[in-house]
Protein backbone atom coordinates (compact mmCIF):
# COMPACT_ATOMS: atom_id res chain seq x y z
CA UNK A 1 0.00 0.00 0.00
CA UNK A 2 1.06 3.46 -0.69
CA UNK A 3 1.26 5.98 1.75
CA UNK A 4 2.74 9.52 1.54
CA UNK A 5 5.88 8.94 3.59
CA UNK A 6 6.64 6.07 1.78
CA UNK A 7 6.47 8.21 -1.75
CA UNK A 8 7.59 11.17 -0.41
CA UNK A 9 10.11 10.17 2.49
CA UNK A 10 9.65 10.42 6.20
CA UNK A 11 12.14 13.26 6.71
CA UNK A 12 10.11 15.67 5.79
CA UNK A 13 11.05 19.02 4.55
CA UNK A 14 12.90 20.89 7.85
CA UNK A 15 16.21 20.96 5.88
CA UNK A 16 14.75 22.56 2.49
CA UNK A 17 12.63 25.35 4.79
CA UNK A 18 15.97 26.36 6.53
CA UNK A 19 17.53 27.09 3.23
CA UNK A 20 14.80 29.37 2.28
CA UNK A 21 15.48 32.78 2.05
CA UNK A 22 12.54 35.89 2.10
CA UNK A 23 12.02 39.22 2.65
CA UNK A 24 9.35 40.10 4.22
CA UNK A 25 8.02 41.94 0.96
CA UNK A 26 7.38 38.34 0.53
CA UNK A 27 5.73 36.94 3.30
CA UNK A 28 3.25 40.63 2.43
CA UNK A 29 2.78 39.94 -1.34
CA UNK A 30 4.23 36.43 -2.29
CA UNK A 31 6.39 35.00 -4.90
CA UNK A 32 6.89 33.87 -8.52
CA UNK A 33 7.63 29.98 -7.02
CA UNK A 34 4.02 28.65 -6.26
CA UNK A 35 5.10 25.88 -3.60
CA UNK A 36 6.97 29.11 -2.06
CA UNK A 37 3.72 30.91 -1.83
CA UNK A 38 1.76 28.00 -0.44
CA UNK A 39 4.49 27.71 2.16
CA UNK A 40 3.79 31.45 3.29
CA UNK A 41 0.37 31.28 3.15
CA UNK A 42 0.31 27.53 5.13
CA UNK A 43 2.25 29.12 7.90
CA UNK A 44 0.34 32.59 8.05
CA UNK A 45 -2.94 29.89 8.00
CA UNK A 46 -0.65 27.88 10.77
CA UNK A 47 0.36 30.87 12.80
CA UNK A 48 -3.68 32.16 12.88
CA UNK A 49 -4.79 28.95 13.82
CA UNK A 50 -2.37 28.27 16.63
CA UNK A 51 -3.19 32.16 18.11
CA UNK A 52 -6.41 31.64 18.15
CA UNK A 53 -6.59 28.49 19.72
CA UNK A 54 -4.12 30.02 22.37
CA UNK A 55 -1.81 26.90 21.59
CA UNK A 56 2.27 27.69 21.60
CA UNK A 57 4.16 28.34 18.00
CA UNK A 58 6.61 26.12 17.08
CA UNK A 59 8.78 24.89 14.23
CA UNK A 60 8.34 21.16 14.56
CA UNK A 61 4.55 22.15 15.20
CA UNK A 62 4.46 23.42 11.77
CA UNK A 63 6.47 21.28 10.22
CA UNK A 64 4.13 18.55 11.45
CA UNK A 65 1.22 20.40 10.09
CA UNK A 66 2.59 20.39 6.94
CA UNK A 67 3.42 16.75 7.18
CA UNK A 68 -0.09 16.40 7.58
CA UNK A 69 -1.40 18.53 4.52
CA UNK A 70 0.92 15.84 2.45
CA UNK A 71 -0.24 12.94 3.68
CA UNK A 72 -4.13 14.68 2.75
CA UNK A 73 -3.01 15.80 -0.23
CA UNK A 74 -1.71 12.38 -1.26
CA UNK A 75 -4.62 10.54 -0.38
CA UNK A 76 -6.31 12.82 -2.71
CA UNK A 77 -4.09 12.43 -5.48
CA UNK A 78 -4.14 8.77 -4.85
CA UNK A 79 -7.98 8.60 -5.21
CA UNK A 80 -7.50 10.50 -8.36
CA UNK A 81 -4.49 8.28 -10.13
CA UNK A 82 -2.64 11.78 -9.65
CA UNK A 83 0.09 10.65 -7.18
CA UNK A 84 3.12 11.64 -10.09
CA UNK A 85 2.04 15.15 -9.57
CA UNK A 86 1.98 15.24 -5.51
CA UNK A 87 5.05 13.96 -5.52
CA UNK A 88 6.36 16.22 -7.93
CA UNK A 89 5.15 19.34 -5.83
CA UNK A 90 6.37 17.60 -2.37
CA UNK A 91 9.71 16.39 -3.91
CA UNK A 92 11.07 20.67 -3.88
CA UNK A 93 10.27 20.64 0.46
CA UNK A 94 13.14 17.61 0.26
């Protein structure tokens, strides 16, 4: 059975999010690279959600929420015989 760790490896993405660089022009108004943008928006939506519930920020916390928007997103694709393309957008975060 395929799962999304499996496909897209269980060390997931902490390395490729240290190396990337912004200004925070960018984190206002985005960027050309659209798995860049989804990154800022996933951790303004990340940041919101954590304030609001009064819960404590963290990098592994969001790192795990984006582990979990994979795996989603790859069940998804699965259903849909579109797994090549998750992987191809999840392959850049490793």
């Amino acid at each position: 059975m395929l799962t999304c760790d499996i496909i897209l490896g269980q060390d997931f993405c902490a390395r490729r999010l240290h190396s990337i660089e912004l200004r925070q022009m960018d984190v206002f108004f985005g960027v050309e690279n659209k798995i860049v943008c989804f990154l800022i928006f996933t951790a303004k939506m990340y940041i919101y959600r954590k304030r609001i519930s009064e819960d404590n920020l963290n990098f592994e916390g969001f790192i795990m929420y984006l582990h979990h928007l994979k795996c989603v997103e790859f069940e998804i694709a699965k259903e849909n015989n579109k797994t090549d393309d998750c992987v191809e957008k999840w392959t850049f975060l490793e």
